[in-house]
PDB file of N, CA and C in Angstrom:
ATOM      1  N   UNK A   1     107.783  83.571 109.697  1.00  0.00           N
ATOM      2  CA  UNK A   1     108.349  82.776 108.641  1.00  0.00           C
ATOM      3  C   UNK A   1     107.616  83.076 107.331  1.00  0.00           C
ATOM      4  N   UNK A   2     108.302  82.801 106.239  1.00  0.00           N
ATOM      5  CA  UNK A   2     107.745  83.651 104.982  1.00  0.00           C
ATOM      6  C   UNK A   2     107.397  82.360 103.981  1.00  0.00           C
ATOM      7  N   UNK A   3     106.491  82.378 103.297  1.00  0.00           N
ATOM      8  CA  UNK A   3     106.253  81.205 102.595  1.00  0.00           C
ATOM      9  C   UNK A   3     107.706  80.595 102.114  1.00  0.00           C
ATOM     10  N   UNK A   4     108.361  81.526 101.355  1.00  0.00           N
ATOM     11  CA  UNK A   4     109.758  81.179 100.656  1.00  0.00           C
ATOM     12  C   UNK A   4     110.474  80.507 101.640  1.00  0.00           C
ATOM     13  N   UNK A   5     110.636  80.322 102.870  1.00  0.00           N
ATOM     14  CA  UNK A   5     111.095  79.866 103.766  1.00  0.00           C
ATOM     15  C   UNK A   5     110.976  78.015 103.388  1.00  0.00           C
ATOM     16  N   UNK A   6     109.645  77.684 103.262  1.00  0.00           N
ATOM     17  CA  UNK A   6     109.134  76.437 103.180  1.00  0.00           C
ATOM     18  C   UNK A   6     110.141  75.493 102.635  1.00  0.00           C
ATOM     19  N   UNK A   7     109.712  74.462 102.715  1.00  0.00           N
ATOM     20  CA  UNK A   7     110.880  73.693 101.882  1.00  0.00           C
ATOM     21  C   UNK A   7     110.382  73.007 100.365  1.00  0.00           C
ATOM     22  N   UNK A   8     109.159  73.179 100.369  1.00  0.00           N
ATOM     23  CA  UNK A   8     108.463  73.324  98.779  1.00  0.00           C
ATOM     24  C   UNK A   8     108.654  74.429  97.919  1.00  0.00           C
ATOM     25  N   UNK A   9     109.369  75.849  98.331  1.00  0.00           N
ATOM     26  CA  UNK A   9     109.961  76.742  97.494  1.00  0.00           C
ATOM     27  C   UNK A   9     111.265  76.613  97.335  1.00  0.00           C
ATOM     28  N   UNK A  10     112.054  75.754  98.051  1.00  0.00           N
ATOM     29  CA  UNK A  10     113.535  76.020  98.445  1.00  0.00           C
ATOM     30  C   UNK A  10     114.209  75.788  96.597  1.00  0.00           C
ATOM     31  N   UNK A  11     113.831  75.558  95.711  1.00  0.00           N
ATOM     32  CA  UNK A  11     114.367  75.600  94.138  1.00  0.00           C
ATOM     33  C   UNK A  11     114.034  77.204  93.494  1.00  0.00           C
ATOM     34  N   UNK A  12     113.059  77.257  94.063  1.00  0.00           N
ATOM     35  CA  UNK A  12     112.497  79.174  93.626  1.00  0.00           C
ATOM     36  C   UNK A  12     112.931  79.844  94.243  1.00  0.00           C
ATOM     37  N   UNK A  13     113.117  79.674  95.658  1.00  0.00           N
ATOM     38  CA  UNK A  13     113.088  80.966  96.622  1.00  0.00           C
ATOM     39  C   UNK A  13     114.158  82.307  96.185  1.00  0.00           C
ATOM     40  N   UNK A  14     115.448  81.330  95.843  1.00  0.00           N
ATOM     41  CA  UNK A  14     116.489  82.676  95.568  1.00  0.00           C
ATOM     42  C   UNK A  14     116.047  83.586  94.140  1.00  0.00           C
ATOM     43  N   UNK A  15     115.366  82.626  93.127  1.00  0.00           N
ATOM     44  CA  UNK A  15     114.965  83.409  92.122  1.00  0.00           C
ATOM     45  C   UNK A  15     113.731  84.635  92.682  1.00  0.00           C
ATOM     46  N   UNK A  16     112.446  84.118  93.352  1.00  0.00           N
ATOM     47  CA  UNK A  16     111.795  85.126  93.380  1.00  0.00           C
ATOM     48  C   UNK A  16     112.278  85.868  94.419  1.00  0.00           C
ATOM     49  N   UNK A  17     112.862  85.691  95.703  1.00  0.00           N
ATOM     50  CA  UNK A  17     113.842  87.365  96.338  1.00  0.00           C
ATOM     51  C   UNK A  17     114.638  88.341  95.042  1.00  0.00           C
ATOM     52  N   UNK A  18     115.053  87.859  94.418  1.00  0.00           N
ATOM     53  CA  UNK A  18     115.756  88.555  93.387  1.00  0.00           C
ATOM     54  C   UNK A  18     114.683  89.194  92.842  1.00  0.00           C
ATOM     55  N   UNK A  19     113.986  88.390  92.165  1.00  0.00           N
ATOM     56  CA  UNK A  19     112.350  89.366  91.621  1.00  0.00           C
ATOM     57  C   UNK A  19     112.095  90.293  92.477  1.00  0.00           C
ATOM     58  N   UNK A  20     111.521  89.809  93.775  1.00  0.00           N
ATOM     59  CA  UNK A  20     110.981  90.742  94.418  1.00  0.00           C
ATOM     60  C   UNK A  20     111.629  92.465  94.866  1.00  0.00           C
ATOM     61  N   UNK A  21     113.185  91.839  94.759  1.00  0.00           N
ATOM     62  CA  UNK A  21     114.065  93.079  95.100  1.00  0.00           C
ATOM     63  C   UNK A  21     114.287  94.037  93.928  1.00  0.00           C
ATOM     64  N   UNK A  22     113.859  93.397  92.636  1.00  0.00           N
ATOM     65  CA  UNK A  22     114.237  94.338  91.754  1.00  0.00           C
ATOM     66  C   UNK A  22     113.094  94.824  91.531  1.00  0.00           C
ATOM     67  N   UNK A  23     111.856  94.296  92.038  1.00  0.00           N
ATOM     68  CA  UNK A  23     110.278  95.381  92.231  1.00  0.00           C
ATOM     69  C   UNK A  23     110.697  95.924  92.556  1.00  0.00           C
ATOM     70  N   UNK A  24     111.054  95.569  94.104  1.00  0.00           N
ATOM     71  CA  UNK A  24     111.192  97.039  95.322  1.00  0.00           C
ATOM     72  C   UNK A  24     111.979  97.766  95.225  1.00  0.00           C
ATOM     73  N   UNK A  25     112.293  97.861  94.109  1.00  0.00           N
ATOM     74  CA  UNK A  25     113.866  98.693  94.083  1.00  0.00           C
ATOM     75  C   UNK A  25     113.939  99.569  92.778  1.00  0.00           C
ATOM     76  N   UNK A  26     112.697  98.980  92.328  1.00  0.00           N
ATOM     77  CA  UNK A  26     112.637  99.796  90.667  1.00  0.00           C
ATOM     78  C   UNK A  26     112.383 101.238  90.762  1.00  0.00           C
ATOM     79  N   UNK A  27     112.218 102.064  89.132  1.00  0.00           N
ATOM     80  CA  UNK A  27     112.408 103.711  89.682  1.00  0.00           C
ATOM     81  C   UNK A  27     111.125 103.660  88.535  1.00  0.00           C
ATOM     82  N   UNK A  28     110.562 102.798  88.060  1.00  0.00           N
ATOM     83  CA  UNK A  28     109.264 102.530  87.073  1.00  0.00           C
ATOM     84  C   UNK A  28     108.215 101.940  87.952  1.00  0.00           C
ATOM     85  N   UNK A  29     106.970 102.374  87.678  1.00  0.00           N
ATOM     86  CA  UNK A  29     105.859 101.482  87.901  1.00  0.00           C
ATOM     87  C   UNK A  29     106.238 100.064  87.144  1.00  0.00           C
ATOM     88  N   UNK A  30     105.588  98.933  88.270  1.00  0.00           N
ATOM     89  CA  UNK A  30     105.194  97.697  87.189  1.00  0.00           C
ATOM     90  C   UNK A  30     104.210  96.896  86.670  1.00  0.00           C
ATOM     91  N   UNK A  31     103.874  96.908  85.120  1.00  0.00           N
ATOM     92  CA  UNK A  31     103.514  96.671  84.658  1.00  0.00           C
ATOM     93  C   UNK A  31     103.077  95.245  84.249  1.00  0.00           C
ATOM     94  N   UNK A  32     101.410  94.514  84.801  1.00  0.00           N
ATOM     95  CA  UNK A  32     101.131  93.384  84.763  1.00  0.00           C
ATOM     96  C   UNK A  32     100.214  93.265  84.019  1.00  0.00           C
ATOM     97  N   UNK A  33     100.572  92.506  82.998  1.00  0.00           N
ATOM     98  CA  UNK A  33     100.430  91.995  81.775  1.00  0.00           C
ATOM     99  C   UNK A  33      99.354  90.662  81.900  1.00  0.00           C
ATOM    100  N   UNK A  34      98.230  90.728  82.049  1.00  0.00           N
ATOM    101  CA  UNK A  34      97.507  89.270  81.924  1.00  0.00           C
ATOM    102  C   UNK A  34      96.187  89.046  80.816  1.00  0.00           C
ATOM    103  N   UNK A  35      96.111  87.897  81.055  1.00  0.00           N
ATOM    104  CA  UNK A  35      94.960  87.096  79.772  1.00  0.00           C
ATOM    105  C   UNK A  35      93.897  87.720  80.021  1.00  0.00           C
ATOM    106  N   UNK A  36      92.721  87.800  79.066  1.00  0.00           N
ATOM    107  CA  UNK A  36      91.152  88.024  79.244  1.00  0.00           C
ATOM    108  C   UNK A  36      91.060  87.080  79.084  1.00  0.00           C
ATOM    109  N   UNK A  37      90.980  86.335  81.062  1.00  0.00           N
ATOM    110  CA  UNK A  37      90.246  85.334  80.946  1.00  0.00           C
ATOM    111  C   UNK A  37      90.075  85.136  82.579  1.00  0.00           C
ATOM    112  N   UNK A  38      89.558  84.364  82.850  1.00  0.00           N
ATOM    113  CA  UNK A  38      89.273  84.589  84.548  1.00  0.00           C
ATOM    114  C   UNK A  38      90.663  83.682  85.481  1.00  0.00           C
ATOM    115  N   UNK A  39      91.549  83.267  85.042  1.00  0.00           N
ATOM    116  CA  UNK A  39      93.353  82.936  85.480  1.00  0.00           C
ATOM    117  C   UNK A  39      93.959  84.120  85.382  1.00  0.00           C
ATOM    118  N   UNK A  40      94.020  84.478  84.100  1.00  0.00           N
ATOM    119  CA  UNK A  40      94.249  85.865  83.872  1.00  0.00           C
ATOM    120  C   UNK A  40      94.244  86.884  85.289  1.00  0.00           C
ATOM    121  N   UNK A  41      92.726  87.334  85.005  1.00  0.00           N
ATOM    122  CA  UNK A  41      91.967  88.280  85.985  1.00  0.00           C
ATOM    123  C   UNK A  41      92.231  88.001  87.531  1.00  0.00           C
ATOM    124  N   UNK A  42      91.922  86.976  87.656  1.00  0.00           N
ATOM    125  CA  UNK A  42      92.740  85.726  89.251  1.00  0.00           C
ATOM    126  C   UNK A  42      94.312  86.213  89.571  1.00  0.00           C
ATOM    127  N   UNK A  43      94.691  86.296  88.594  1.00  0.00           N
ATOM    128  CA  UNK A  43      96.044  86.082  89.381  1.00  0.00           C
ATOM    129  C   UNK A  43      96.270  87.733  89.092  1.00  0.00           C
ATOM    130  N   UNK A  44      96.068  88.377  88.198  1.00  0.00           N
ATOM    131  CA  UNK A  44      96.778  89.675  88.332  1.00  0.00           C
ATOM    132  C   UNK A  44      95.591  90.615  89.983  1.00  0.00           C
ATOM    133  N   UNK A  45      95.078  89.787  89.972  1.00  0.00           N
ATOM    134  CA  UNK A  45      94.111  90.467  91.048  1.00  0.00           C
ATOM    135  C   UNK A  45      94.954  90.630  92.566  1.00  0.00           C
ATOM    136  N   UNK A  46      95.363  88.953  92.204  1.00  0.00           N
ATOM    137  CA  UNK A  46      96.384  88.832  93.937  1.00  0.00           C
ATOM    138  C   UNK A  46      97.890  89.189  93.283  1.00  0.00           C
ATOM    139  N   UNK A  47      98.523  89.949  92.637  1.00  0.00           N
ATOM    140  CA  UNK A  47      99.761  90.385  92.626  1.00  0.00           C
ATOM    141  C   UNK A  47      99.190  91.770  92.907  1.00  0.00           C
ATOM    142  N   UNK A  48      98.512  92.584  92.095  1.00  0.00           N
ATOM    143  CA  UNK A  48      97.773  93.851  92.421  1.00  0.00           C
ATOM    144  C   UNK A  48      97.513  94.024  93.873  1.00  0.00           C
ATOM    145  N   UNK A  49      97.021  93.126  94.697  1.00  0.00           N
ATOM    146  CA  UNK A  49      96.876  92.888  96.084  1.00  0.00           C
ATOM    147  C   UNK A  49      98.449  93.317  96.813  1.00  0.00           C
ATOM    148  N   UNK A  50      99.657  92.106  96.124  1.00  0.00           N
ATOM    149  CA  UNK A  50     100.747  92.086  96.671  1.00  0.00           C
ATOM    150  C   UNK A  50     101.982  93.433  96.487  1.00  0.00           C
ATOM    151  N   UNK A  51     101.538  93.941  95.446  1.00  0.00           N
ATOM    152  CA  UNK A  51     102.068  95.134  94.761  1.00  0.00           C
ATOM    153  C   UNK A  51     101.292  96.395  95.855  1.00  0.00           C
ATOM    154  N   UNK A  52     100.364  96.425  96.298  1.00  0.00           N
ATOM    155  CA  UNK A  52      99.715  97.652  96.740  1.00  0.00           C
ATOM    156  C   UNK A  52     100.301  97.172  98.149  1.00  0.00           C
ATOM    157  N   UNK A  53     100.318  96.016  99.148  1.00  0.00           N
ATOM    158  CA  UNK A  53     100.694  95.613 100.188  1.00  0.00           C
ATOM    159  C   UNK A  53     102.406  96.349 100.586  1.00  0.00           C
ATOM    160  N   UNK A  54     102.759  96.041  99.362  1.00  0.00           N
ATOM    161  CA  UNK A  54     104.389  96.428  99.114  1.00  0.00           C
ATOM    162  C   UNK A  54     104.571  97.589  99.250  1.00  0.00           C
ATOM    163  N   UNK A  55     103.631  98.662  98.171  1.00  0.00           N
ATOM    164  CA  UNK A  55     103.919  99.619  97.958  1.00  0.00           C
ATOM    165  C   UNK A  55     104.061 100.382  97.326  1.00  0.00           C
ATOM    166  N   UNK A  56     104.539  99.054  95.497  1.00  0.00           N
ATOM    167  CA  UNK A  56     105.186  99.256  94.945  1.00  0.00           C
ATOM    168  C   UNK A  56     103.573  99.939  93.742  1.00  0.00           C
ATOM    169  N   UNK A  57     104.340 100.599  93.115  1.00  0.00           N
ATOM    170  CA  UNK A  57     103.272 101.281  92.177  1.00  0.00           C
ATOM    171  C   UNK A  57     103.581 100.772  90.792  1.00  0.00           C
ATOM    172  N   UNK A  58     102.221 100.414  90.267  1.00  0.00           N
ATOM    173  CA  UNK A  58     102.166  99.185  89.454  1.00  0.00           C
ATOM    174  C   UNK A  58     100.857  99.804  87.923  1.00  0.00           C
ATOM    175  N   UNK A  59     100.461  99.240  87.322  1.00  0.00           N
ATOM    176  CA  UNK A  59      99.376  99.541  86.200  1.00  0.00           C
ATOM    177  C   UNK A  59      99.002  98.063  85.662  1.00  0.00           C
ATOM    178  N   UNK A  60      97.917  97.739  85.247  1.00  0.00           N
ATOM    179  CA  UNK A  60      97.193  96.575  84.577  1.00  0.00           C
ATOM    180  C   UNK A  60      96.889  97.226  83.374  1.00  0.00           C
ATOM    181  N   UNK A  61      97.413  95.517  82.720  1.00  0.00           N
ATOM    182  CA  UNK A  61      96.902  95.633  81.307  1.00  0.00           C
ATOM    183  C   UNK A  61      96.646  94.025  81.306  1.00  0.00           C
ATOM    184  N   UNK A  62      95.447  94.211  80.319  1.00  0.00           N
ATOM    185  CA  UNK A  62      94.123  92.797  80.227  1.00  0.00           C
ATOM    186  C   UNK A  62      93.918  92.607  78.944  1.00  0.00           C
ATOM    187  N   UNK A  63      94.587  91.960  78.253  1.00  0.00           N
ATOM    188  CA  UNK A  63      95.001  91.515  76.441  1.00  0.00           C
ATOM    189  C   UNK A  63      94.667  90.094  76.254  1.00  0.00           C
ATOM    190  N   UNK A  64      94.096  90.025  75.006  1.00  0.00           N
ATOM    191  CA  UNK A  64      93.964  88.801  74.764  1.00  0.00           C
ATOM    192  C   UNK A  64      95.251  87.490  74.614  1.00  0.00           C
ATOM    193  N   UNK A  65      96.580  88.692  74.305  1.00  0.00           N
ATOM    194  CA  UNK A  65      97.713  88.238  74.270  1.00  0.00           C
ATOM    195  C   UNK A  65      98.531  89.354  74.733  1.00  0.00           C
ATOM    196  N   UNK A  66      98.738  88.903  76.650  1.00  0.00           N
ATOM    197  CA  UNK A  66      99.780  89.542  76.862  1.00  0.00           C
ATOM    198  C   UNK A  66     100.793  89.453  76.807  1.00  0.00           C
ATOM    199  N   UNK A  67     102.103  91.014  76.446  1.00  0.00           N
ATOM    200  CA  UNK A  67     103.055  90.812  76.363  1.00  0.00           C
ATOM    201  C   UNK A  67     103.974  92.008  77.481  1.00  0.00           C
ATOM    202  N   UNK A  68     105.037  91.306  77.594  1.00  0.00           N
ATOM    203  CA  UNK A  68     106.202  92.373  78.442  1.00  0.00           C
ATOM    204  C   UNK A  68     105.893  93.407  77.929  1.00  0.00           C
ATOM    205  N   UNK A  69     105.715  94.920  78.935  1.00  0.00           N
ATOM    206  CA  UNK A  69     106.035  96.155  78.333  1.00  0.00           C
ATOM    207  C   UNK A  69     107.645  96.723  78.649  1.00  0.00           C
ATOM    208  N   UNK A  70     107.345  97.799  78.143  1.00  0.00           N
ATOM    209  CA  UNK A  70     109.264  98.569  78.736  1.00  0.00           C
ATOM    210  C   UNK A  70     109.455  98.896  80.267  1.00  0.00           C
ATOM    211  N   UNK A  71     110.277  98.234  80.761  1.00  0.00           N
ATOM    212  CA  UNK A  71     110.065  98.162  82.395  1.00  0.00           C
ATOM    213  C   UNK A  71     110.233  97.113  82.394  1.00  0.00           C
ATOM    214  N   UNK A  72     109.908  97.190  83.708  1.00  0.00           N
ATOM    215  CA  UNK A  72     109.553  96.039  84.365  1.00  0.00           C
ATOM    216  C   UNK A  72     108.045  95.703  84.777  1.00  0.00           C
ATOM    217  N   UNK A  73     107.666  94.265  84.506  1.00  0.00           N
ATOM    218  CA  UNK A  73     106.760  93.704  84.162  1.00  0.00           C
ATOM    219  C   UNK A  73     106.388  92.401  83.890  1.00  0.00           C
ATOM    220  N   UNK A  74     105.699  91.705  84.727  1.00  0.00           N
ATOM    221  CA  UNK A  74     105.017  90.549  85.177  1.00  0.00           C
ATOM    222  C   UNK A  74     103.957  89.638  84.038  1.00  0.00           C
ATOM    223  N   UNK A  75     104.151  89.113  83.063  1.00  0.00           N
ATOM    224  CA  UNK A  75     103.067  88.723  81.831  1.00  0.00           C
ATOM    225  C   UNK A  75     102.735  87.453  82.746  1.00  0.00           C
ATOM    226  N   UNK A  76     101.227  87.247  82.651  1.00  0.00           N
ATOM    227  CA  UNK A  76     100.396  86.446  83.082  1.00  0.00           C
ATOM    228  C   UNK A  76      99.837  85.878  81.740  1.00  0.00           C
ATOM    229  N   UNK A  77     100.146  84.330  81.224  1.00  0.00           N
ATOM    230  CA  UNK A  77      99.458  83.621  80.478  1.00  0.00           C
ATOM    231  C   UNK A  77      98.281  82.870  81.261  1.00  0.00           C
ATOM    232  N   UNK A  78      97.521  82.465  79.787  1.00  0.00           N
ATOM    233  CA  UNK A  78      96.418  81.342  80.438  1.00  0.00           C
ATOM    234  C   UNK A  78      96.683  80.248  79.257  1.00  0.00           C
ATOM    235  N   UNK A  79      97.712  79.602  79.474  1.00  0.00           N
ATOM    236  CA  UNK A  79      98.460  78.497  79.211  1.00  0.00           C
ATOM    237  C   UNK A  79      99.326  78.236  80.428  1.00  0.00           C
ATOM    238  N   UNK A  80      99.219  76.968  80.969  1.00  0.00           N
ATOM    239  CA  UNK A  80     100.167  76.385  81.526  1.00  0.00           C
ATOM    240  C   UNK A  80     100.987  75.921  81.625  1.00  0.00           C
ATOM    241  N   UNK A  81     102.231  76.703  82.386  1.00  0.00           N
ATOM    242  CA  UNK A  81     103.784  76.550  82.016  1.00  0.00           C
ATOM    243  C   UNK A  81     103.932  74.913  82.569  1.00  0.00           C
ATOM    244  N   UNK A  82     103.509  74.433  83.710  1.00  0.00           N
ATOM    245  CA  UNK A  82     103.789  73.536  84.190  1.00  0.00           C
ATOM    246  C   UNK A  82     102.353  73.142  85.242  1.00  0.00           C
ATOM    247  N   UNK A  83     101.855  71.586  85.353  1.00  0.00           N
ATOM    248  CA  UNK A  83     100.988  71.331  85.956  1.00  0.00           C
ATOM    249  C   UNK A  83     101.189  70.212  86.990  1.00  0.00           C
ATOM    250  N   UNK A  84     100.285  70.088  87.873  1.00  0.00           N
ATOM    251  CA  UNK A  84     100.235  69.096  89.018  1.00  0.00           C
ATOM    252  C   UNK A  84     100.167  68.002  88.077  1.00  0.00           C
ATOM    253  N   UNK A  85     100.327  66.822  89.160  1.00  0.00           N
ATOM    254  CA  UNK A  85      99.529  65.695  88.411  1.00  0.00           C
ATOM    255  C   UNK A  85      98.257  65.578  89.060  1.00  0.00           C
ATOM    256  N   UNK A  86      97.026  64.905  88.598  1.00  0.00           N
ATOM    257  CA  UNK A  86      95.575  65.039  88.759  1.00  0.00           C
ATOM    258  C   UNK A  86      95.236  64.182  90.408  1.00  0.00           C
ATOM    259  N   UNK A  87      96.282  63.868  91.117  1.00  0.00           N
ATOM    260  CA  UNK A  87      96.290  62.849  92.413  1.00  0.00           C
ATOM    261  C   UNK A  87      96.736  64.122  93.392  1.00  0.00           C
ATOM    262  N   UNK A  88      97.713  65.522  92.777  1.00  0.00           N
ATOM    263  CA  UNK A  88      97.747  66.072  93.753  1.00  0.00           C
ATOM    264  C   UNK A  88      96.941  66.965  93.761  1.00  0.00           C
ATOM    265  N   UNK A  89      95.879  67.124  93.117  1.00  0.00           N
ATOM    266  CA  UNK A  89      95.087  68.225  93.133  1.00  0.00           C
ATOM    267  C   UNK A  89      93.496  67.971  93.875  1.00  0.00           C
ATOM    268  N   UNK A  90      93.530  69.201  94.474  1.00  0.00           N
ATOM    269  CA  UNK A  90      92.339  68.417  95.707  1.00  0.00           C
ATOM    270  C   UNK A  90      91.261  69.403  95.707  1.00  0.00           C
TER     271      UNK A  90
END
């Protein structure tokens, strides 16, 4: 069973299969775009993880302000799009 399976993704799941298929399916490396900052560095670390697991052939870039390159490409802020509330965080 695949995380997306869960029923805490079931609002995402069809969006990120779609993501994921147009990784696996691309004819470009992709390009991940994150903060100099240690969220930043964190998270492009475990997509880099998930990208090499895959297969898929990928390049990092580490900007104070990242942005989309040409391709396809993953931008990692260190601003938060959306947060827990402070009761679910443990």
């Amino acid at each position: 069973m695949s995380l997306l399976d869960l029923q805490a993704f079931t609002t995402a799941s069809a969006v990120l299969r779609e993501a994921a298929l147009k990784l696996r399916t691309s004819d470009a490396s992709v390009t991940i775009s994150g903060s100099l900052d240690e969220p930043g560095v964190f998270a492009s670390t475990l997509l880099e993880a998930a990208l090499l697991d895959g297969g898929i052939p990928y390049q990092r870039r580490l900007r104070e302000n990242p942005s989309a390159a040409k391709g396809p490409s993953i931008v990692i802020g260190s601003a938060p799009v959306s947060q827990l509330p402070c009761s679910l965080i443990f």
